[in-house]
N, C-alpha and C. Protein backbone atom coordinates (compact mmCIF):
# COMPACT_ATOMS: atom_id res chain seq x y z
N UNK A 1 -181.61 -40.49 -52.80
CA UNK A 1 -182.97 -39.96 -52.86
C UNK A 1 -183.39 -39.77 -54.32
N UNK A 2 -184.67 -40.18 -54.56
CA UNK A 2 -185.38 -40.18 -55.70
C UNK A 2 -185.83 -38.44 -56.30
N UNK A 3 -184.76 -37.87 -56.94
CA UNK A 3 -184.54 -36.15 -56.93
C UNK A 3 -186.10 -36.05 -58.13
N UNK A 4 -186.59 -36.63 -58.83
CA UNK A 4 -188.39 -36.55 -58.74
C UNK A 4 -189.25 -36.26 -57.96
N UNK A 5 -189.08 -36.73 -56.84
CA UNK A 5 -190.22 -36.47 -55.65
C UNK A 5 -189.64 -35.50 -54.88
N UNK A 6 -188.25 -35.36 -54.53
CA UNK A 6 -187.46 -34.32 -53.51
C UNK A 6 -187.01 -32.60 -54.63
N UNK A 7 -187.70 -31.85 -53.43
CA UNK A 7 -187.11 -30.40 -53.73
C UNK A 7 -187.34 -30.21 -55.25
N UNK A 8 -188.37 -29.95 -55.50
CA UNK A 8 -188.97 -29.63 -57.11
C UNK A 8 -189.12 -28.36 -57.05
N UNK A 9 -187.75 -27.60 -58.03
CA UNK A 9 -188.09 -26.24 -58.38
C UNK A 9 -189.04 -25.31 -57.57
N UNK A 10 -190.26 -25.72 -58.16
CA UNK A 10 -191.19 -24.97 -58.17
C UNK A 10 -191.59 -24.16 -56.55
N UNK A 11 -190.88 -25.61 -55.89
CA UNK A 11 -191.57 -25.18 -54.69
C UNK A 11 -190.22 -24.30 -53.65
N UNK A 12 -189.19 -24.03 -54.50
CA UNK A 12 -187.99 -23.62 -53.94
C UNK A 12 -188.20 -22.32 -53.48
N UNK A 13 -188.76 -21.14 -53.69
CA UNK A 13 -188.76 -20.38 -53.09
C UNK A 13 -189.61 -19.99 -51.68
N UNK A 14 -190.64 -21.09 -51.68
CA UNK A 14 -191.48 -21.23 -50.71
C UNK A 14 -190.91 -21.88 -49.28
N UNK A 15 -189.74 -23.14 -49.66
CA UNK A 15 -189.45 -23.55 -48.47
C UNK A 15 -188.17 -22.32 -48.38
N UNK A 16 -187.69 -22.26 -48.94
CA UNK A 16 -186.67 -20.79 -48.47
C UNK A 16 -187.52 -19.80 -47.20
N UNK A 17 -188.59 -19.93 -47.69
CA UNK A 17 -189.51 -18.47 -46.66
C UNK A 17 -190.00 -19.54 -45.29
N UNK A 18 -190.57 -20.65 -45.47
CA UNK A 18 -190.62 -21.42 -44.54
C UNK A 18 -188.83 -21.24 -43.85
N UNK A 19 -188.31 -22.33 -43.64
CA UNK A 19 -186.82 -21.75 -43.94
C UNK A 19 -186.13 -20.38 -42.65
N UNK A 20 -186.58 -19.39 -43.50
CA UNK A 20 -186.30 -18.51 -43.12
C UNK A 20 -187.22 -17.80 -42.02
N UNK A 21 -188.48 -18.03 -42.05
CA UNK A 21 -189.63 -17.88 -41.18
C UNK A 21 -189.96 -18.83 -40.24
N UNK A 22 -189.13 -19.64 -39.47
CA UNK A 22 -189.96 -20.83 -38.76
C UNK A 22 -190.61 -20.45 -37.45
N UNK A 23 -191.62 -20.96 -36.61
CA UNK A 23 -192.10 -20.95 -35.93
C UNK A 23 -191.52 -21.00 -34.53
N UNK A 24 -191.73 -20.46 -33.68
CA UNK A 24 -190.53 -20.41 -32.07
C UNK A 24 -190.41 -22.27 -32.05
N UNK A 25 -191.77 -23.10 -31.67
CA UNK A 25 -191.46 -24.04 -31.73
C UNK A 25 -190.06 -25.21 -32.67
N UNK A 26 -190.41 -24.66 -33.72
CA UNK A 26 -189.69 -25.43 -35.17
C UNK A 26 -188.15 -24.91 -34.63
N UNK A 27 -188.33 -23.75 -34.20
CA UNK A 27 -186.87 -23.25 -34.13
C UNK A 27 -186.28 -24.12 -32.94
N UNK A 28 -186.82 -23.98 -31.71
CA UNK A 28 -186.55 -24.82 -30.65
C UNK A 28 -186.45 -26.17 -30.96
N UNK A 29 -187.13 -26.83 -31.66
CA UNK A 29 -186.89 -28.29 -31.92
C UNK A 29 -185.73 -28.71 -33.08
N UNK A 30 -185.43 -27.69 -33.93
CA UNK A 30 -184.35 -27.58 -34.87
C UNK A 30 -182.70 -27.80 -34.00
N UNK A 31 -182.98 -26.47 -32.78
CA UNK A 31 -181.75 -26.43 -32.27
C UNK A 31 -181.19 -28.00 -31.69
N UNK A 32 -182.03 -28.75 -31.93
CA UNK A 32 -181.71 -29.88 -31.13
C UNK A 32 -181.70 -31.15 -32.10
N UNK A 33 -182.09 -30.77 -33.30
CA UNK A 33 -181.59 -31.60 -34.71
C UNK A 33 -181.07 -31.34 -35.41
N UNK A 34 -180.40 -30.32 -35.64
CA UNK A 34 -179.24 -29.32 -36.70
C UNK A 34 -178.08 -30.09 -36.26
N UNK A 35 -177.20 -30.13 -37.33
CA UNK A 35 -175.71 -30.82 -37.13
C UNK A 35 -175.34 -31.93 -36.88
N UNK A 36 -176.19 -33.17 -36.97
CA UNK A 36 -176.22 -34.38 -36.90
C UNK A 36 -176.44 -34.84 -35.58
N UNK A 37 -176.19 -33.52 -34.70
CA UNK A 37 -176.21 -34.25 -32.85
C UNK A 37 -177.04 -34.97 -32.24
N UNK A 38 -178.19 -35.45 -32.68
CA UNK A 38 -179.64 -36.74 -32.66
C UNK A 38 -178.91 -38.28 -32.87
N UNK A 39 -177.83 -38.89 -32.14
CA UNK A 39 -177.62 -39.75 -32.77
C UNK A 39 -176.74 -39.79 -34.08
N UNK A 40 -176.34 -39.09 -34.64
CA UNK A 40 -175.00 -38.61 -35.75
C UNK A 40 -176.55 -38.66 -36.72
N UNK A 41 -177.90 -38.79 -36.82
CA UNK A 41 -178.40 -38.82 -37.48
C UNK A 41 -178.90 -37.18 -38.40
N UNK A 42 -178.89 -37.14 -40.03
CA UNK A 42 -178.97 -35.69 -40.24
C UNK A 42 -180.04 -35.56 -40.52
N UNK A 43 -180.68 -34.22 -40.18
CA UNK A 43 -182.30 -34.08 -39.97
C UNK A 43 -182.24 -32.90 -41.61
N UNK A 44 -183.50 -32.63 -42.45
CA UNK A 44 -183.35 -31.89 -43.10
C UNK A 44 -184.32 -30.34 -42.97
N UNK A 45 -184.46 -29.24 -42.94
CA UNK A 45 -185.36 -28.36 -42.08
C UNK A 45 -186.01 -27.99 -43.61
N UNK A 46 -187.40 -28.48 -43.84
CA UNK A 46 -188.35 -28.00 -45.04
C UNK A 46 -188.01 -28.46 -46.01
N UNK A 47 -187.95 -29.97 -46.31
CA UNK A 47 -187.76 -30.40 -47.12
C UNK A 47 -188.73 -30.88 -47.99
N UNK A 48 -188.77 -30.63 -49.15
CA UNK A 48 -190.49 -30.72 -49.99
C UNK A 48 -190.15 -32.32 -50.91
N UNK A 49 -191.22 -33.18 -50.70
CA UNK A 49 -191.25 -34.20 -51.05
C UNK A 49 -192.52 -34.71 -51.75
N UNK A 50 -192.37 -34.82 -53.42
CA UNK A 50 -193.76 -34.25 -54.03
C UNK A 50 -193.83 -33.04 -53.97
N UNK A 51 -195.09 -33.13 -53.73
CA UNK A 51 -195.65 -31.27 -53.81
C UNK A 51 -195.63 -31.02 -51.81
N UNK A 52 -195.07 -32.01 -51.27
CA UNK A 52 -195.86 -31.57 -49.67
C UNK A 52 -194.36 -31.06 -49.10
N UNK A 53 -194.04 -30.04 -47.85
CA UNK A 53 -193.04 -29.75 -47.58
C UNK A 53 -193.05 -30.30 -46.22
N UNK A 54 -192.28 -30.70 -45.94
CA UNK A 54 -192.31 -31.44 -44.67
C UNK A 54 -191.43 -30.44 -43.61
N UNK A 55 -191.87 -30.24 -42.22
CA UNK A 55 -191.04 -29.82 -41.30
C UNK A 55 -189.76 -30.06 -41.39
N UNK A 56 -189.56 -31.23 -40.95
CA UNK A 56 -188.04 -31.72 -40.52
C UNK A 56 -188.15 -33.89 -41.20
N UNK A 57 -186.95 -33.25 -41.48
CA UNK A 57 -187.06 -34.98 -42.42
C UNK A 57 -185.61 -35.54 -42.16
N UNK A 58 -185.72 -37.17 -41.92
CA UNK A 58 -184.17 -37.68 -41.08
C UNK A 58 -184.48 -38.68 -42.57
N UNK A 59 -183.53 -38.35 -44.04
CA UNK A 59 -183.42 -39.23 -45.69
C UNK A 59 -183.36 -40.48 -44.62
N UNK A 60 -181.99 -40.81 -43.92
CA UNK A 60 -181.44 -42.23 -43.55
C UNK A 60 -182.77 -43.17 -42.80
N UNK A 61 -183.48 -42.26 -42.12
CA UNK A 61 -184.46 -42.92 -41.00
C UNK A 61 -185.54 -43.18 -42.06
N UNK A 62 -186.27 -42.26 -42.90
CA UNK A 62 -187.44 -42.20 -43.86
C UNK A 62 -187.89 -41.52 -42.57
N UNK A 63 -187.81 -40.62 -42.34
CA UNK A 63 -188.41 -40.06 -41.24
C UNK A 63 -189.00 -38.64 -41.00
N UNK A 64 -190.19 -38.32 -40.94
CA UNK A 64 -190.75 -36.83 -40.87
C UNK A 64 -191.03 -36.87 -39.24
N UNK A 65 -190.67 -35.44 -39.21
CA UNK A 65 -191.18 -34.79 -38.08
C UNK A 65 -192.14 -33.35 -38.43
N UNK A 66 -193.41 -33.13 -38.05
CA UNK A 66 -194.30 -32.80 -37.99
C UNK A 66 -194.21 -31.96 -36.68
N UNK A 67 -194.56 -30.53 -36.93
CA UNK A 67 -194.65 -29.18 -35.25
C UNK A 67 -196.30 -28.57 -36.07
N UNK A 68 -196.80 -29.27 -34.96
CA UNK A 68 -198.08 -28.74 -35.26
C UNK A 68 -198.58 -27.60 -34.47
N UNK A 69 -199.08 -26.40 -35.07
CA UNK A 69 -199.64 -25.43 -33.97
C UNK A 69 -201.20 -25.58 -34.53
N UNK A 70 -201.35 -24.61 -33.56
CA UNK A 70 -203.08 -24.02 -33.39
C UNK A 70 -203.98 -24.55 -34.83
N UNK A 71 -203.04 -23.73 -35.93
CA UNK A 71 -203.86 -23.76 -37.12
C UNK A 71 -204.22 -25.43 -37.58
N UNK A 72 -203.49 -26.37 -36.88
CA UNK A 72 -203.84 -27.79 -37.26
C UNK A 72 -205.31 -28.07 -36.55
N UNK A 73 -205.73 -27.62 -35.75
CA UNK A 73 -206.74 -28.25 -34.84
C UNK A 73 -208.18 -27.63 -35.70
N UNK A 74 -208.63 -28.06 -36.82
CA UNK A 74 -210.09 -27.69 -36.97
C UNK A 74 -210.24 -29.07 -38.13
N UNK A 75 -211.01 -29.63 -38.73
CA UNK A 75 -211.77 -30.44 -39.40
C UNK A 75 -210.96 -30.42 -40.87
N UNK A 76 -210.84 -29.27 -41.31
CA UNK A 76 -209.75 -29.36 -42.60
C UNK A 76 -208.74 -29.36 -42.61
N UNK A 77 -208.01 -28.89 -41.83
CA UNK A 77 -206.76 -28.99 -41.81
C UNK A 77 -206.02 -30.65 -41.04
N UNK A 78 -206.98 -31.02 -40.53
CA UNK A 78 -206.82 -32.55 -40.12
C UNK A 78 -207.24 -33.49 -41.34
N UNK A 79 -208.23 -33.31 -42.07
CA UNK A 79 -208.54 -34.37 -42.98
C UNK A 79 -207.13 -34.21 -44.00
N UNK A 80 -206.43 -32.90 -44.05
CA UNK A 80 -205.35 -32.21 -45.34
C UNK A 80 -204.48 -33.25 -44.48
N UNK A 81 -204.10 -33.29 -43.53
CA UNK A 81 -202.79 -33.90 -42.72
C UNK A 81 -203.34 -35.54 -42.81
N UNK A 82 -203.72 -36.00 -42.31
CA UNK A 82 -204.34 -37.57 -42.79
C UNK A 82 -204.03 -37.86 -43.94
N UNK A 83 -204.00 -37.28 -45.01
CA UNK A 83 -204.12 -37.56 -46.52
C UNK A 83 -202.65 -37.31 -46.64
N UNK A 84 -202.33 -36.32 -46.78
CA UNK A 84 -200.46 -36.30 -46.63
C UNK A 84 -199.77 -36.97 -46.12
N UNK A 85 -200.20 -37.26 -44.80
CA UNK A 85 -199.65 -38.52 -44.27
C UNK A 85 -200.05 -39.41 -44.69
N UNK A 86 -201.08 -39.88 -45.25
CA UNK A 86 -201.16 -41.42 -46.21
C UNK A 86 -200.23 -41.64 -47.28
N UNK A 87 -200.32 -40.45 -47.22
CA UNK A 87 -199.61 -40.54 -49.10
C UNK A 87 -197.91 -40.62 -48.38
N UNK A 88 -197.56 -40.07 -47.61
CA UNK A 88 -196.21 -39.90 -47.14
C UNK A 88 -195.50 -41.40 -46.80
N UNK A 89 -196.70 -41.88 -45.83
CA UNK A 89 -196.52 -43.60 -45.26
C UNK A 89 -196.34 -44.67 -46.75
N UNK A 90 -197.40 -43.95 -47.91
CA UNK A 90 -196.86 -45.01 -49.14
C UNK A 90 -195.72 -44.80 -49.87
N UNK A 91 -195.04 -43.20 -49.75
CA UNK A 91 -193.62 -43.59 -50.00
C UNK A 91 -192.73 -43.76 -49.40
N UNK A 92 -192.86 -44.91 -47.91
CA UNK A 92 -192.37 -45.52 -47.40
C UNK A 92 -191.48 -44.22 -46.10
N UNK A 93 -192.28 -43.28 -45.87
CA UNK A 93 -192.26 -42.11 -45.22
C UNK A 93 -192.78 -42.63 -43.61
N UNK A 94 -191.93 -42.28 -42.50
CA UNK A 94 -192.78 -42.60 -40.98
C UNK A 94 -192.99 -41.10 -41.13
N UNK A 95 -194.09 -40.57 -40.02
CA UNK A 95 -193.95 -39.09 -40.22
C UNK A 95 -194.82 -39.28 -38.47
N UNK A 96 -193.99 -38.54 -37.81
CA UNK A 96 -194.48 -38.21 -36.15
C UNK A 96 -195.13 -36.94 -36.02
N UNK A 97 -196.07 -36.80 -35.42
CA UNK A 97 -196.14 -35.40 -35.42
C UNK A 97 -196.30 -35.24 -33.50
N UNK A 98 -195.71 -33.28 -33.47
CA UNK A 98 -195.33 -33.04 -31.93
C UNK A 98 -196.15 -31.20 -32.07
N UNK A 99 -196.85 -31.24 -30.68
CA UNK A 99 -197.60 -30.22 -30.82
C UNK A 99 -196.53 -29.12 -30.45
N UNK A 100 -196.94 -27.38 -30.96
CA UNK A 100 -195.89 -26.57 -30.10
C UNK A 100 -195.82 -27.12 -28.58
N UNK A 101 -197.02 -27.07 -27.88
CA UNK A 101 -196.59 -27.35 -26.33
C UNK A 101 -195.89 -28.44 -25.86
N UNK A 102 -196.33 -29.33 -27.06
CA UNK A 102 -194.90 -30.50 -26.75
C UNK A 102 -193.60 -30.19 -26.66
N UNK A 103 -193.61 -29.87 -27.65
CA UNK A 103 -192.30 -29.09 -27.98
C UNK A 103 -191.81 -28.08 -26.71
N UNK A 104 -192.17 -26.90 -26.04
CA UNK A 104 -192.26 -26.08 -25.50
C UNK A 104 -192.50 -26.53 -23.86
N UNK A 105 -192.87 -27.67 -23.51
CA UNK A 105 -193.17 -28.46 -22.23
C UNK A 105 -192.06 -29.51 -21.74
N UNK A 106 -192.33 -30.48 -22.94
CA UNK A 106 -191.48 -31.69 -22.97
C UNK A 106 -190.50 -31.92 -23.68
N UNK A 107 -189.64 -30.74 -24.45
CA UNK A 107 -188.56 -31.12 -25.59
C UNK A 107 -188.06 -32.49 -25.41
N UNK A 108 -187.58 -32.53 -24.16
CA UNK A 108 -186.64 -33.96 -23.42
C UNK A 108 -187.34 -35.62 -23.98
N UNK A 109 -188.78 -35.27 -24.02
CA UNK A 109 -189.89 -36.51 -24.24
C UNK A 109 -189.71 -36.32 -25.70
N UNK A 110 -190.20 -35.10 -26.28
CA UNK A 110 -189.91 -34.97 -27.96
C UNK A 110 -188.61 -36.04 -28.42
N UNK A 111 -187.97 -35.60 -28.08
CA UNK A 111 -186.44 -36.06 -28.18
C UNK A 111 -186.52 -37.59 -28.30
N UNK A 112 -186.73 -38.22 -27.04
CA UNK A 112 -186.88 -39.47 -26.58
C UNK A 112 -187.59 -39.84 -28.11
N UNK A 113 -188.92 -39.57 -27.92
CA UNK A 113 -189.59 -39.98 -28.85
C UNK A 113 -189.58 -40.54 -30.28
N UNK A 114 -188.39 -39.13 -30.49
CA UNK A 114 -188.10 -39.35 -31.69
C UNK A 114 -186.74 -40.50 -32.29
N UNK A 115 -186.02 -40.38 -30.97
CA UNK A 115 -185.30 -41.77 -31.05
C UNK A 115 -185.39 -42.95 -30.54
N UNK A 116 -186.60 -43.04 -30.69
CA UNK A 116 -187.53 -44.25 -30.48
C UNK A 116 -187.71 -44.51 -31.70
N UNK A 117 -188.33 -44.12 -32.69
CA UNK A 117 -188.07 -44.41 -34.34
C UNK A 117 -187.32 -44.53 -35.31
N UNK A 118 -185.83 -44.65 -34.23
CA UNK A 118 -184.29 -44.92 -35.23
C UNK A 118 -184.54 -46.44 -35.26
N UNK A 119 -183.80 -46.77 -36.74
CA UNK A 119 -183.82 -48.48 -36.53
C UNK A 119 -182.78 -48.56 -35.92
């Protein structure tokens, strides 16, 4: 990994609190990517790439996972996510995104889903 774009200082104490604060969802979808058990694949929990911190990131896959709640659904916070994700897709970044109720409904489909995007 290109340690320029990954985990820059600055933003170290912030994903610590992310981190340490995650969301019921994030937590539930963690328990099921922590420790390589996805396929021996290792997931990373708040990993900041650039200035953007990503949920959950698989280095080997180029792979983001995205737990979107409530606060995603209004006009700015969608145009902010479009643009991050552009910018994410040009450094050769896939990035999925899964709502809490996905998460919280369908983990089993989450799951699927997401190993649907292993090469």
């Amino acid at each position: 990994m290109n340690n320029e774009i990954h985990n820059r200082k600055y933003l170290k104490k912030f994903r610590k609190e992310l981190r340490n604060n995650p969301t019921k969802a994030e937590t539930k979808l963690w328990q099921a990517l922590r420790k390589s058990q996805l396929d021996g694949r290792k997931f990373r929990r708040q990993q900041s790439i650039e200035n953007f911190i990503v949920d959950f990131c698989c280095p080997s896959e180029k792979l983001i996972i995205e737990v979107d709640g409530e606060v995603h659904n209004n006009f700015v916070n969608n145009e902010y996510d479009f643009k991050r994700t552009e910018r994410l897709n040009k450094l050769d970044y896939k990035v999925i995104r899964f709502t809490n109720e996905n998460i919280f409904k369908n983990l089993d489909l989450v799951i699927e889903a997401i190993k649907q995007e292993f090469k």
